[in-house]
N, C-alpha and C. Protein backbone atom coordinates (compact mmCIF):
# COMPACT_ATOMS: atom_id res chain seq x y z
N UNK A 1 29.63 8.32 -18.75
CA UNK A 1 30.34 9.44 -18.17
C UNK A 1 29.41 10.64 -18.06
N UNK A 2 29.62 11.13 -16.91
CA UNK A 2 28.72 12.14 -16.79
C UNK A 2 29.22 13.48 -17.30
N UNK A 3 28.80 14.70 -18.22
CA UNK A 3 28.77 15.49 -18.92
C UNK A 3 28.95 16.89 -17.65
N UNK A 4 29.55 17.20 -16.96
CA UNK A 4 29.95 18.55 -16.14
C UNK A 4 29.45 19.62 -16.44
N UNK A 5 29.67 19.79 -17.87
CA UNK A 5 28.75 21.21 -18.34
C UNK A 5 27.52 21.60 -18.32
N UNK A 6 27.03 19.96 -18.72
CA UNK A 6 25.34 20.18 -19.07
C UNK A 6 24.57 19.69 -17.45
N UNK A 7 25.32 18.99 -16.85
CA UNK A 7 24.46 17.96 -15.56
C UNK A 7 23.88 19.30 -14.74
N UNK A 8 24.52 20.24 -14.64
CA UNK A 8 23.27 21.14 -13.90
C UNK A 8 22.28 21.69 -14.63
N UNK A 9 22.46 21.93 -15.71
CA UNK A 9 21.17 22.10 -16.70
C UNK A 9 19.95 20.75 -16.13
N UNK A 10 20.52 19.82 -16.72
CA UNK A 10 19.97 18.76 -16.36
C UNK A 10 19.10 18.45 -15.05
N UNK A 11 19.67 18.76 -13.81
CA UNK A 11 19.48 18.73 -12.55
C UNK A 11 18.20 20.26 -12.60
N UNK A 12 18.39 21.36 -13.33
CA UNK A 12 17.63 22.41 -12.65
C UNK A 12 16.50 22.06 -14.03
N UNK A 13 16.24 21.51 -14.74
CA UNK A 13 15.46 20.83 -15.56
C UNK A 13 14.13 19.67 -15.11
N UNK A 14 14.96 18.73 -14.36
CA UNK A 14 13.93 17.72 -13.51
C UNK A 14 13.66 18.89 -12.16
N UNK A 15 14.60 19.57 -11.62
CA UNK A 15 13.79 19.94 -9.92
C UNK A 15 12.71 21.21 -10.44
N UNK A 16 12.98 21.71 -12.04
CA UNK A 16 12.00 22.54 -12.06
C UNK A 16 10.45 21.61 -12.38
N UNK A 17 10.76 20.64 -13.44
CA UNK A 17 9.28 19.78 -13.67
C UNK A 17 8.73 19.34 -12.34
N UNK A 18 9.48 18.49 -11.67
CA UNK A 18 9.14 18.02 -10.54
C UNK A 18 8.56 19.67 -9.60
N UNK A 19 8.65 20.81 -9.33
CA UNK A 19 8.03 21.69 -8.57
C UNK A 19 6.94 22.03 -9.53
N UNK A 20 7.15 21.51 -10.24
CA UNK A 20 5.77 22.46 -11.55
C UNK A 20 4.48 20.87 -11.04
N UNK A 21 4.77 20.04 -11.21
CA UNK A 21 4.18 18.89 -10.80
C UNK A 21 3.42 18.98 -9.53
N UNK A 22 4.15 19.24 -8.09
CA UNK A 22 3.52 19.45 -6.93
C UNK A 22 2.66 20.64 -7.18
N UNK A 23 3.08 21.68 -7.45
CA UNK A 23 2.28 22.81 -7.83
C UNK A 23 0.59 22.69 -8.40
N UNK A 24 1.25 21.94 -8.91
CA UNK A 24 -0.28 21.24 -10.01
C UNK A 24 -1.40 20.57 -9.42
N UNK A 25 -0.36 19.40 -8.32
CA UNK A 25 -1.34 18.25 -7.61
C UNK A 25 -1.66 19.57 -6.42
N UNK A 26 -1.07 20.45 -6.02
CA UNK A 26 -2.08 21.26 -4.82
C UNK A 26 -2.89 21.77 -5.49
N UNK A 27 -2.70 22.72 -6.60
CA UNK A 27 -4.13 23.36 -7.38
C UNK A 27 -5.04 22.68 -7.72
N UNK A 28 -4.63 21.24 -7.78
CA UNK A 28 -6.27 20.38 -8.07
C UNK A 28 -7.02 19.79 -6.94
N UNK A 29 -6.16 20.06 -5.77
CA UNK A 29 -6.88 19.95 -4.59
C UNK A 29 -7.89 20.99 -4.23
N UNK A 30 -6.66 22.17 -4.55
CA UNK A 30 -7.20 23.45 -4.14
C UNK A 30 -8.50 23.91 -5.01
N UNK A 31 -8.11 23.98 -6.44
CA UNK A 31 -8.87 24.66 -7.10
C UNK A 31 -10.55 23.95 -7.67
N UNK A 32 -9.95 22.67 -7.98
CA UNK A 32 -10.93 21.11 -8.31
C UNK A 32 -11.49 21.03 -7.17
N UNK A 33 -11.26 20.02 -6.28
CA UNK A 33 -11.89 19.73 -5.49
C UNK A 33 -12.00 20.33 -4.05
N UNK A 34 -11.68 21.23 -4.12
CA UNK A 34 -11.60 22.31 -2.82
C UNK A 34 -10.53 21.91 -1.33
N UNK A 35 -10.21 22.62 -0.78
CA UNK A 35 -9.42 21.71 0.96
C UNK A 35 -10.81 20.91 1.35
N UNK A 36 -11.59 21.68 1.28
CA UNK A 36 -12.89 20.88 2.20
C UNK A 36 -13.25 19.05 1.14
N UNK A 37 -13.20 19.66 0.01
CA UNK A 37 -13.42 18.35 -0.78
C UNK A 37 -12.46 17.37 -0.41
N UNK A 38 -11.51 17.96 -0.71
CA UNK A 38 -10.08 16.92 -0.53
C UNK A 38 -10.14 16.37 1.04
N UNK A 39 -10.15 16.77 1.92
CA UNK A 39 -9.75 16.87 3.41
C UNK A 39 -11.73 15.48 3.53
N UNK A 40 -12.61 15.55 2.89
CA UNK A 40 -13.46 14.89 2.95
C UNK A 40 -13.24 13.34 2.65
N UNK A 41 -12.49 13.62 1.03
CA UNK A 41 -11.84 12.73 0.43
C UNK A 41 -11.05 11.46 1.38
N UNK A 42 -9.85 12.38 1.99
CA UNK A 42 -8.83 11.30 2.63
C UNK A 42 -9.98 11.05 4.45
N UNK A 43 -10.64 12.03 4.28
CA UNK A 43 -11.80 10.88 5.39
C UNK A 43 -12.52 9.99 5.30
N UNK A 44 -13.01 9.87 3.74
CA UNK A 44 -13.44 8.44 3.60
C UNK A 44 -12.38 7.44 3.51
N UNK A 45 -11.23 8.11 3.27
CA UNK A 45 -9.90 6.88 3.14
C UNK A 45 -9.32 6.11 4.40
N UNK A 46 -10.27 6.92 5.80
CA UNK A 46 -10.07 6.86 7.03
C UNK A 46 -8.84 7.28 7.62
N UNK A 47 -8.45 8.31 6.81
CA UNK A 47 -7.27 9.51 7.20
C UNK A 47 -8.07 10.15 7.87
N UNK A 48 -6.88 10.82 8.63
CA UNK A 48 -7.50 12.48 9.32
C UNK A 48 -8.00 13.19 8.40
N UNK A 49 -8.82 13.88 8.38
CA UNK A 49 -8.96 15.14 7.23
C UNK A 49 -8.37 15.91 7.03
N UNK A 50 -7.77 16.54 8.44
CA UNK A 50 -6.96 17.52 8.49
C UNK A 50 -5.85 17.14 8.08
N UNK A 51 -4.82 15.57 7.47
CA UNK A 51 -4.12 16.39 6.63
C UNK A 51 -3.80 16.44 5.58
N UNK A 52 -5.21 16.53 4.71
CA UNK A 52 -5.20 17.15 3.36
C UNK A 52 -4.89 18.17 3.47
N UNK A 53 -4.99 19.10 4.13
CA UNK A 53 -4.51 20.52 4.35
C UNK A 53 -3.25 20.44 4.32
N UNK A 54 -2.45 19.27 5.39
CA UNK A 54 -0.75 19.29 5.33
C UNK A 54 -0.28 18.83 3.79
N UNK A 55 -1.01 18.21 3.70
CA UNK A 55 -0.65 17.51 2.37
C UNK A 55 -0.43 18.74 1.24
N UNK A 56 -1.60 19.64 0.47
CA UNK A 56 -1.62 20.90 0.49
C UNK A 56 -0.57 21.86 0.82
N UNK A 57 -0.35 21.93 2.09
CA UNK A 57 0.56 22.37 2.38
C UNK A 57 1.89 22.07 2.07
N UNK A 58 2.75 20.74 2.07
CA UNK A 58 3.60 20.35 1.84
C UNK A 58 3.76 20.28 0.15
N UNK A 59 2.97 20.18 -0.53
CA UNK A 59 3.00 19.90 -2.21
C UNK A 59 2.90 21.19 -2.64
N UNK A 60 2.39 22.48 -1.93
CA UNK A 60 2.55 24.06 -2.48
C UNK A 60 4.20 24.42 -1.89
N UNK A 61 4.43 24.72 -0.96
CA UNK A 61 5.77 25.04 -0.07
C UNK A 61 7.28 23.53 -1.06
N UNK A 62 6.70 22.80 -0.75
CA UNK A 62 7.76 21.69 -1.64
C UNK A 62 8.33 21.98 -3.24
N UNK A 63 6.90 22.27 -3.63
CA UNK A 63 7.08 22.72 -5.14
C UNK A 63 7.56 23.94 -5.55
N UNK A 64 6.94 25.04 -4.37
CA UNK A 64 8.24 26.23 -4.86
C UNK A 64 9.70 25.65 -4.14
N UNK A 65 9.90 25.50 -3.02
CA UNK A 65 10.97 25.11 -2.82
C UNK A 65 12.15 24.42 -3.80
N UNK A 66 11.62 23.41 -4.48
CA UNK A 66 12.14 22.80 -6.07
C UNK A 66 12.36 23.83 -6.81
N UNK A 67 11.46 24.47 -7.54
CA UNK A 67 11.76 25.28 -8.35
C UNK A 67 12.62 26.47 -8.07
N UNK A 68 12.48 27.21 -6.99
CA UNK A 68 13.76 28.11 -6.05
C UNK A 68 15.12 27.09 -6.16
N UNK A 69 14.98 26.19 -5.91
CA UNK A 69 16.81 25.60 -5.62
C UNK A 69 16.57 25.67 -4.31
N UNK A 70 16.11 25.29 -3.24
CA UNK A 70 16.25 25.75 -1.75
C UNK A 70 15.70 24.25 -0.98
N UNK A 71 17.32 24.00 -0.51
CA UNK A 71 16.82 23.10 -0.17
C UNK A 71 16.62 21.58 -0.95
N UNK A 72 17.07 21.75 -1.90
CA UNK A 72 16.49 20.60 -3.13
C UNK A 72 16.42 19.32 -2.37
N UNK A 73 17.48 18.75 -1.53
CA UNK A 73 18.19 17.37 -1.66
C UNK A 73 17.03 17.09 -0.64
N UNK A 74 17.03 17.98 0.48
CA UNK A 74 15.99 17.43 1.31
C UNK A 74 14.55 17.80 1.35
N UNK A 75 14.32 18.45 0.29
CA UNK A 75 12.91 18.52 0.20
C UNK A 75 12.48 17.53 -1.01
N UNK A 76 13.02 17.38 -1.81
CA UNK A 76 12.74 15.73 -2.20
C UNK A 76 12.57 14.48 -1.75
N UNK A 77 13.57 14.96 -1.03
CA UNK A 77 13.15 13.32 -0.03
C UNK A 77 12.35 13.34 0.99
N UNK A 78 11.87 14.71 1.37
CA UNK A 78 10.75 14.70 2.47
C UNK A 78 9.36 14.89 1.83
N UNK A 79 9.02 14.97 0.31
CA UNK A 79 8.06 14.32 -0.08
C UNK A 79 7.92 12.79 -0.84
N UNK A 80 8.48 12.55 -0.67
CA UNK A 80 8.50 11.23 -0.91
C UNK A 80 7.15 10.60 -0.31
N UNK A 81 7.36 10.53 1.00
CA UNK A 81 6.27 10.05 2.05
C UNK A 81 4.93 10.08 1.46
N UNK A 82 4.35 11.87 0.99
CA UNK A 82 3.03 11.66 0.40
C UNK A 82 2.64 10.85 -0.93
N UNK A 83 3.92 11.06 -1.71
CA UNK A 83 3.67 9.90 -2.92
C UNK A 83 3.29 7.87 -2.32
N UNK A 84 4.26 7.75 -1.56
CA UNK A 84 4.20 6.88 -0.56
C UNK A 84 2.63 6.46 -0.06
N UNK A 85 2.20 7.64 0.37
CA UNK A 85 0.87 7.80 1.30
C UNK A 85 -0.11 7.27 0.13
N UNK A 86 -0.17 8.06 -0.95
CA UNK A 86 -0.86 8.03 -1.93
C UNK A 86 -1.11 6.65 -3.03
N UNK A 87 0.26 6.21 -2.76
CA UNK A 87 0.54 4.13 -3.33
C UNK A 87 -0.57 3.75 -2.23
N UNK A 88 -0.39 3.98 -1.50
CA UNK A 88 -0.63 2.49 -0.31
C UNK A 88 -2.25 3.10 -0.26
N UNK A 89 -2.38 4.20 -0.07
CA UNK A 89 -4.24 4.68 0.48
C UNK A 89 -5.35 4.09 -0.84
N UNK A 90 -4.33 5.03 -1.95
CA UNK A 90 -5.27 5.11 -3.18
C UNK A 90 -4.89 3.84 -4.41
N UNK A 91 -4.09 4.56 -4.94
CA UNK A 91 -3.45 3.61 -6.33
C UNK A 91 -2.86 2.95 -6.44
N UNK A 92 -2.35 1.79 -5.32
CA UNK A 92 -2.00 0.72 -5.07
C UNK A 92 -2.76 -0.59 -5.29
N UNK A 93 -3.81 -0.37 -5.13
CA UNK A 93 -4.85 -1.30 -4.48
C UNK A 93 -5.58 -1.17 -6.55
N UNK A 94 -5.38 -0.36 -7.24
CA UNK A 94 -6.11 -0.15 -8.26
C UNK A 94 -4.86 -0.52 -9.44
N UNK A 95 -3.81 -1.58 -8.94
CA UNK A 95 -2.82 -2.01 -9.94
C UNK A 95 -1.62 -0.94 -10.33
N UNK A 96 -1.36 -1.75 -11.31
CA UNK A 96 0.17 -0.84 -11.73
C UNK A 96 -0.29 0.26 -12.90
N UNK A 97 -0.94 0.19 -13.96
CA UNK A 97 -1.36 0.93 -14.67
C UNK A 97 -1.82 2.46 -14.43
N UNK A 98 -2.00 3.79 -14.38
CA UNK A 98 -2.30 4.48 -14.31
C UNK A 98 -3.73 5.32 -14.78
N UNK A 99 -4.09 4.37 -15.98
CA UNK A 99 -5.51 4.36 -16.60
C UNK A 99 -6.55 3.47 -15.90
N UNK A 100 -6.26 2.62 -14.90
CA UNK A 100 -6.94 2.02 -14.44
C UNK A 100 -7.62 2.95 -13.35
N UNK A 101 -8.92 2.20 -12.97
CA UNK A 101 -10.16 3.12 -12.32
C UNK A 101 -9.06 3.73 -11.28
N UNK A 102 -9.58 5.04 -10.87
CA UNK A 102 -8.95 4.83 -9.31
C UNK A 102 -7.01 5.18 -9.44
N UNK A 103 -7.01 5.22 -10.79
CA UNK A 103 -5.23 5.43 -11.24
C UNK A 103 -4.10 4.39 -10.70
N UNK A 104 -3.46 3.74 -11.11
CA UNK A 104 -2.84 2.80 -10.56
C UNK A 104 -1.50 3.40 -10.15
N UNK A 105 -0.40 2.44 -9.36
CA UNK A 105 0.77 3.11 -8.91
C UNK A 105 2.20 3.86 -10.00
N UNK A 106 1.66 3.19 -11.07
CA UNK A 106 2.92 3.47 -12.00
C UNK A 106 3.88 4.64 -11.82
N UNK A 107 2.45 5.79 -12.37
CA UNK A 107 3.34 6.73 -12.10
C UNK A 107 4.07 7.81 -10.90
N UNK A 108 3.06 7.36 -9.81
CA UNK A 108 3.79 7.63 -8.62
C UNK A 108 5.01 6.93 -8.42
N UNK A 109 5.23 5.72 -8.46
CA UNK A 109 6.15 5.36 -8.31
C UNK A 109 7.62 5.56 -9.20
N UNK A 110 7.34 6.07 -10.79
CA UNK A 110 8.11 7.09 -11.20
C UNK A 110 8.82 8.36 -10.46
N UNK A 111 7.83 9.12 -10.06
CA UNK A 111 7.87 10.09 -9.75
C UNK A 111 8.33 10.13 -8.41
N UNK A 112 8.97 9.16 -8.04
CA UNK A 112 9.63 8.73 -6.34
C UNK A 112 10.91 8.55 -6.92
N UNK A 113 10.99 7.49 -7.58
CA UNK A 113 12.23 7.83 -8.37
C UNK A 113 13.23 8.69 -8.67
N UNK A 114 11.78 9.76 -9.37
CA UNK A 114 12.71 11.39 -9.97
C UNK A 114 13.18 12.12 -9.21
N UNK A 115 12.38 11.92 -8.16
CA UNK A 115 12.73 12.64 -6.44
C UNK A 115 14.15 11.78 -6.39
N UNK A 116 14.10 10.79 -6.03
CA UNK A 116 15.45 9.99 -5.59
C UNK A 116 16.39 11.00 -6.31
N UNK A 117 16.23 11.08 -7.49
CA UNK A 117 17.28 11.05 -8.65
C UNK A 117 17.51 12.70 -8.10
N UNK A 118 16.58 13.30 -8.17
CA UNK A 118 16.93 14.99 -7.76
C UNK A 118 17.68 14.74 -6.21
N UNK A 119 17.30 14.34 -5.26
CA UNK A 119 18.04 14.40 -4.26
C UNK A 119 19.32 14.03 -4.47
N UNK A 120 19.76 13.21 -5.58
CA UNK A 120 21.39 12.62 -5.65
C UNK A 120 21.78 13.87 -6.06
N UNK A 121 21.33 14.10 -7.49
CA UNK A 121 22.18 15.15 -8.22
C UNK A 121 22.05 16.79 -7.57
N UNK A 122 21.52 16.88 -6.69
CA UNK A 122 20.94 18.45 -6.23
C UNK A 122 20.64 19.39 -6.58
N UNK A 123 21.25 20.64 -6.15
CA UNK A 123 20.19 21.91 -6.97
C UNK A 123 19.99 22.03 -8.22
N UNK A 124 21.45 22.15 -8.72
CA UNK A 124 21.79 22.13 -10.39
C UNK A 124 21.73 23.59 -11.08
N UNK A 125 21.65 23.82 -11.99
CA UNK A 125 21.61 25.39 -12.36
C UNK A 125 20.68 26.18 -11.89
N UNK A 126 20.78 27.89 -11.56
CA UNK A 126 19.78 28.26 -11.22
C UNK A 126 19.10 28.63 -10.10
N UNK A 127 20.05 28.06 -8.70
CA UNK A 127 18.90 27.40 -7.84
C UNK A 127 19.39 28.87 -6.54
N UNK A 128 18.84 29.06 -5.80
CA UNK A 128 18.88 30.42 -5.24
C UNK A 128 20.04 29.88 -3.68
N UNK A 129 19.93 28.72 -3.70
CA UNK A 129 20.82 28.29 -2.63
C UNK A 129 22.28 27.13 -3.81
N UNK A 130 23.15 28.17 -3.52
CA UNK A 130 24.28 27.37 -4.88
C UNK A 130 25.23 26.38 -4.23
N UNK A 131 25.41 25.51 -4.87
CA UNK A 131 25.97 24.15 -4.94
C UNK A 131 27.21 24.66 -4.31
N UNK A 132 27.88 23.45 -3.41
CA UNK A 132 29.67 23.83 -3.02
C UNK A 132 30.52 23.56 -3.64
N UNK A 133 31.43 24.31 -4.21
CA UNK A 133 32.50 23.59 -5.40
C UNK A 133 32.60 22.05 -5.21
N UNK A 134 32.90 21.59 -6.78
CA UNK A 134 33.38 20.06 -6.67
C UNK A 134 34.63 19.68 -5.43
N UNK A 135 34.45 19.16 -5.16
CA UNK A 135 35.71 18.07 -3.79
C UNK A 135 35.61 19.30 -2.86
N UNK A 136 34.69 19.81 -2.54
CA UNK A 136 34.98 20.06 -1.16
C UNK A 136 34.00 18.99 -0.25
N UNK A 137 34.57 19.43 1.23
CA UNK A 137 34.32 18.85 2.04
C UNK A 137 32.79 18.33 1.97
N UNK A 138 32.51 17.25 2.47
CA UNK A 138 30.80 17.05 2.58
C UNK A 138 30.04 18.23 3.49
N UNK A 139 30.90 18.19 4.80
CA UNK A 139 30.91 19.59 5.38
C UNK A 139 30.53 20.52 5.52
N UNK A 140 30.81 21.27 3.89
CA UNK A 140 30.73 22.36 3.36
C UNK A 140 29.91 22.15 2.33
N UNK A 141 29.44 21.06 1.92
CA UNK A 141 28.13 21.03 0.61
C UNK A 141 26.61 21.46 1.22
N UNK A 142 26.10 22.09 0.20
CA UNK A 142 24.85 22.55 0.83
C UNK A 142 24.33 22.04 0.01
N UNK A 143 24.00 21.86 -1.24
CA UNK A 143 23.21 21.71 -2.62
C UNK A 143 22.89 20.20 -2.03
């Protein structure tokens, strides 16, 4: 049974880790290995370069977005894709483990999950765009 009182705690708990997370993976683009490093990076992967920059882009803008409440349900699920991108280019091919060379898929594929799971439950406490009372219309839900 699900707990009413606490589930938005709960909910503004994971969409805040999860924005603290993207936040993190752009600063180590940004700050570690530079746009130019990174954007070099997914060219040897025989990506465009240019879009490490989107990528960048989408994991800074996504991650505040999470942590604001704005938007939650569908900005979870519209990063999905780069975790996605990131199985199949990089840490797919380097197993399930995460210690393995090269990082394996494990924990991305967690972390697709948590997304799933934030897009069900939505904003949750906190969030600057607020949830529509229980039983109303689908309609009328924004969260």
């Amino acid at each position: 049974m699900i707990d009413h009182r606490t589930a938005p705690y709960a909910a503004f708990i994971l969409r805040v880790t999860l924005g603290i997370l993207f936040l993190a993976h752009a600063g180590l683009k940004v700050f570690v290995f530079t746009p130019a490093g990174a954007a070099g990076f997914f060219g040897s992967l025989g990506l465009p370069p240019a879009l490490a920059y989107l990528v960048i882009l989408a994991e800074t803008v996504g991650g505040l977005a999470l942590i604001a409440g704005f938007h939650t349900r569908w900005v979870a699920l519209a990063l999905i894709p780069i975790l996605l991108g990131a199985i199949v280019t990089v840490h797919g091919p380097a197993g399930f483990f995460f210690n393995n060379p090269k990082g394996g898929w494990e924990y991305l594929a967690f972390w697709i999950v948590a997304l799933v799971a934030q897009a069900l439950l939505g904003n949750g406490a906190f969030a600057i765009q607020p949830a529509a009372p229980a039983g109303a219309p689908l309609s009328v839900r924004r969260a």
